[in-house]
C-alpha atoms as a PDB file:
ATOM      1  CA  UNK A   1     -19.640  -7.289  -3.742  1.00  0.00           C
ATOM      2  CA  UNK A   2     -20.944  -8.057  -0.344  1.00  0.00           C
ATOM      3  CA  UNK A   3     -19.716 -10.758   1.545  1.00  0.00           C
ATOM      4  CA  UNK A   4     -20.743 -11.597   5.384  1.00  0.00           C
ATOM      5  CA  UNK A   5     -17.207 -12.725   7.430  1.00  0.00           C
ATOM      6  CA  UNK A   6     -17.634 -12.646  11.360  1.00  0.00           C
ATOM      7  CA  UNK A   7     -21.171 -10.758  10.850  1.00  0.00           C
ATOM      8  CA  UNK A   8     -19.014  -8.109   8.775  1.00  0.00           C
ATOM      9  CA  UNK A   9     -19.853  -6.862   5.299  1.00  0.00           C
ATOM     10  CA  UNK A  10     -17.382  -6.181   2.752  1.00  0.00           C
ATOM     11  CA  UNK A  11     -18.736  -3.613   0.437  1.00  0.00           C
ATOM     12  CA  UNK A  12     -16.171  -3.072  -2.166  1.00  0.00           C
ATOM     13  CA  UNK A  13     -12.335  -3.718  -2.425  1.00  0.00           C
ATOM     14  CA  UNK A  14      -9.704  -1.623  -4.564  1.00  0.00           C
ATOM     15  CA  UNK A  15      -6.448  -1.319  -5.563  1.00  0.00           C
ATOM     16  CA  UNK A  16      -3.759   0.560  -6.499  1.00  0.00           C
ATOM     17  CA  UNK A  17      -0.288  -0.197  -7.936  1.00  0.00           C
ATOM     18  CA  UNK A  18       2.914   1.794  -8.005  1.00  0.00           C
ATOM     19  CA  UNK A  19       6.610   1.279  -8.483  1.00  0.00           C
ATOM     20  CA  UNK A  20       6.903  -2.274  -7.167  1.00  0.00           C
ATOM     21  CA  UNK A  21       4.273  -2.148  -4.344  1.00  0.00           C
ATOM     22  CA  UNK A  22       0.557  -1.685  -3.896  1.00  0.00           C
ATOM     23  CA  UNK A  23      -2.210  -0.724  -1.718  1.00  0.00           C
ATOM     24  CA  UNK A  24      -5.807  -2.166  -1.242  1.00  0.00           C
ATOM     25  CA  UNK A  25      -8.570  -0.652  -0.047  1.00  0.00           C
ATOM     26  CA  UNK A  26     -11.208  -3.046   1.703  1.00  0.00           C
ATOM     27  CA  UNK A  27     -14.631  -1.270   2.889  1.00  0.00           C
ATOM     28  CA  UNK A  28     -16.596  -2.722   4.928  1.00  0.00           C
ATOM     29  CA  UNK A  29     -19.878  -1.351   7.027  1.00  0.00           C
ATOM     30  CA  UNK A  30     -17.404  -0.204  10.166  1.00  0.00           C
ATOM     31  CA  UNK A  31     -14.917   1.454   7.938  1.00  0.00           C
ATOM     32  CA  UNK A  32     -11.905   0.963   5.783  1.00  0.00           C
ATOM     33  CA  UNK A  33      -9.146  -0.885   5.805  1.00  0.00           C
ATOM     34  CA  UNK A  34      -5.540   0.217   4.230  1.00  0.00           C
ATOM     35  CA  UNK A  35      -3.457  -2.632   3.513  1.00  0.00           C
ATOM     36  CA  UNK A  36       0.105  -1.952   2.505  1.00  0.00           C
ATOM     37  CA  UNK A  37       2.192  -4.122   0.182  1.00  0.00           C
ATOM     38  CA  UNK A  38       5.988  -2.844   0.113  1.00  0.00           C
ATOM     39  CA  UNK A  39       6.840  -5.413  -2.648  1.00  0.00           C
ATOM     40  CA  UNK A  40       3.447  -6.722  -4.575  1.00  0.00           C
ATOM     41  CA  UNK A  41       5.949  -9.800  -6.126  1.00  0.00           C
ATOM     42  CA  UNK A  42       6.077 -11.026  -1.937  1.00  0.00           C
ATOM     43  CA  UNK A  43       2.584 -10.795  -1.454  1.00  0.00           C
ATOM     44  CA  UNK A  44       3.260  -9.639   2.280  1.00  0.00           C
ATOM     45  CA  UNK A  45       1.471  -6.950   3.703  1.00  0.00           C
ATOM     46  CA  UNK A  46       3.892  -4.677   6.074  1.00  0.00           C
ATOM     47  CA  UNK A  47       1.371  -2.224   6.811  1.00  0.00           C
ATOM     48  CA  UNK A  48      -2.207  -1.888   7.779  1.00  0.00           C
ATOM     49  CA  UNK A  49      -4.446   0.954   8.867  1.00  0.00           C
ATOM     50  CA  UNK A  50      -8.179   1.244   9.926  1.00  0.00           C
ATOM     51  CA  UNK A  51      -9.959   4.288   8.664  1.00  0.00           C
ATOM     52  CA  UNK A  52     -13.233   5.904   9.062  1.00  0.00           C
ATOM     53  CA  UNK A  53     -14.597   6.238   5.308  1.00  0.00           C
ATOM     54  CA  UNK A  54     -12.807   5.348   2.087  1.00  0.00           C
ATOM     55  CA  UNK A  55     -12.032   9.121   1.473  1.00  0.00           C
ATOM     56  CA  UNK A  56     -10.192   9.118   4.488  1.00  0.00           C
ATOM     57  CA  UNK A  57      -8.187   6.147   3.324  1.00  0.00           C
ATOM     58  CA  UNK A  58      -7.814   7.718   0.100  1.00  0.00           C
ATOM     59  CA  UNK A  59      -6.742  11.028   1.014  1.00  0.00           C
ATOM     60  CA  UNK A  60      -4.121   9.515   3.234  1.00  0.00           C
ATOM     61  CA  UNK A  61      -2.771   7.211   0.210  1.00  0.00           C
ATOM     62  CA  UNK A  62      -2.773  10.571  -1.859  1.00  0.00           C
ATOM     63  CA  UNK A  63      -0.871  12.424   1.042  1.00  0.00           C
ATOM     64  CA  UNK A  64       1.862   9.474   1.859  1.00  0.00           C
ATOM     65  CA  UNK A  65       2.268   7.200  -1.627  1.00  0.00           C
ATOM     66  CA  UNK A  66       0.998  10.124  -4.030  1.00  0.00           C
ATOM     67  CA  UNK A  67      -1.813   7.760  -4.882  1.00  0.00           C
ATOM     68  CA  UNK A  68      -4.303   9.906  -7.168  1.00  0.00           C
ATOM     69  CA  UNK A  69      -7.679   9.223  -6.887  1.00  0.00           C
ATOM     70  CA  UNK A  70      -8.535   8.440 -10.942  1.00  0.00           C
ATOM     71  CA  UNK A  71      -5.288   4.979  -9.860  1.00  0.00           C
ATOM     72  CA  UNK A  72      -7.987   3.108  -8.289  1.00  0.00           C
ATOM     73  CA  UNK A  73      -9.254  -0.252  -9.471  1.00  0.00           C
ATOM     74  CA  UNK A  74     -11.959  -2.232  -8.273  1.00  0.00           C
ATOM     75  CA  UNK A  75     -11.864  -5.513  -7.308  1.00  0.00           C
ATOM     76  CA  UNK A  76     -14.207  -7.841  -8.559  1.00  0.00           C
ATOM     77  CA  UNK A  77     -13.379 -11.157  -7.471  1.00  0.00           C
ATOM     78  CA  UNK A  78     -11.143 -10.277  -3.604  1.00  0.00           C
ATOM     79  CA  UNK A  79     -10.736 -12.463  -0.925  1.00  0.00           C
ATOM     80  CA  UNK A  80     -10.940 -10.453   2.189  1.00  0.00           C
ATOM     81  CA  UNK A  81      -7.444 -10.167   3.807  1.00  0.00           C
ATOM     82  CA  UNK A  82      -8.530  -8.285   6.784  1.00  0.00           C
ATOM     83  CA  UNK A  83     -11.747 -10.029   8.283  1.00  0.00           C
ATOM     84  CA  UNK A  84     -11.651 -13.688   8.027  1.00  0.00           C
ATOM     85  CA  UNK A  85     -14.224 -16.064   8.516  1.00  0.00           C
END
C-alpha cells in the first residue's frame, strides 16, 4: 500500500482492537502515526501521537494499552486519517 497525500507516502496501516477501543498504526516515509480510538463504535479519535519508526509506536502501545505485538492487523484497503490530500 503506497499512496502519495501532500507529497507523503503511506507505507502500511494496522490495527489493533481491545475491549471497546482501538489503535491504528499509519507509516508513512517521515514516521508513524498512533491514532487512538477510546470507543471504536464512535469512530472518534481522542488521541494521536507522531513516532519515529513503527517499533517505537509499537512498543509504546505494548507499554500503555498492553498491545502485544502478534494483535496487529494490516490494513488492506485504509483511508489515511492523518495526512489528507
Amino acid at each position: 500500500m503506497t499512496d502519495k497525500l501532500n507529497e507523503k507516502s503511506l507505507i502500511s496501516a494496522l490495527e489493533s482492537r481491545y475491549n471497546n477501543s482501538k489503535v491504528i498504526l499509519e507509516q508513512y516515509d517521515f514516521g508513524v502515526y498512533a491514532i487512538y480510538f477510546e470507543d471504536e463504535a464512535n469512530g472518534i479519535s481522542t488521541r494521536d501521537d507522531l513516532y519515529d519508526t513503527l517499533d517505537d509506536a509499537k512498543e509504546f502501545c505494548k507499554e500503555d494499552y498492553s498491545i502485544l505485538e502478534n494483535s496487529w492487523e494490516e490494513i488492506s484497503a485504509h483511508n489515511p486519517i492523518m495526512v489528507k490530500g
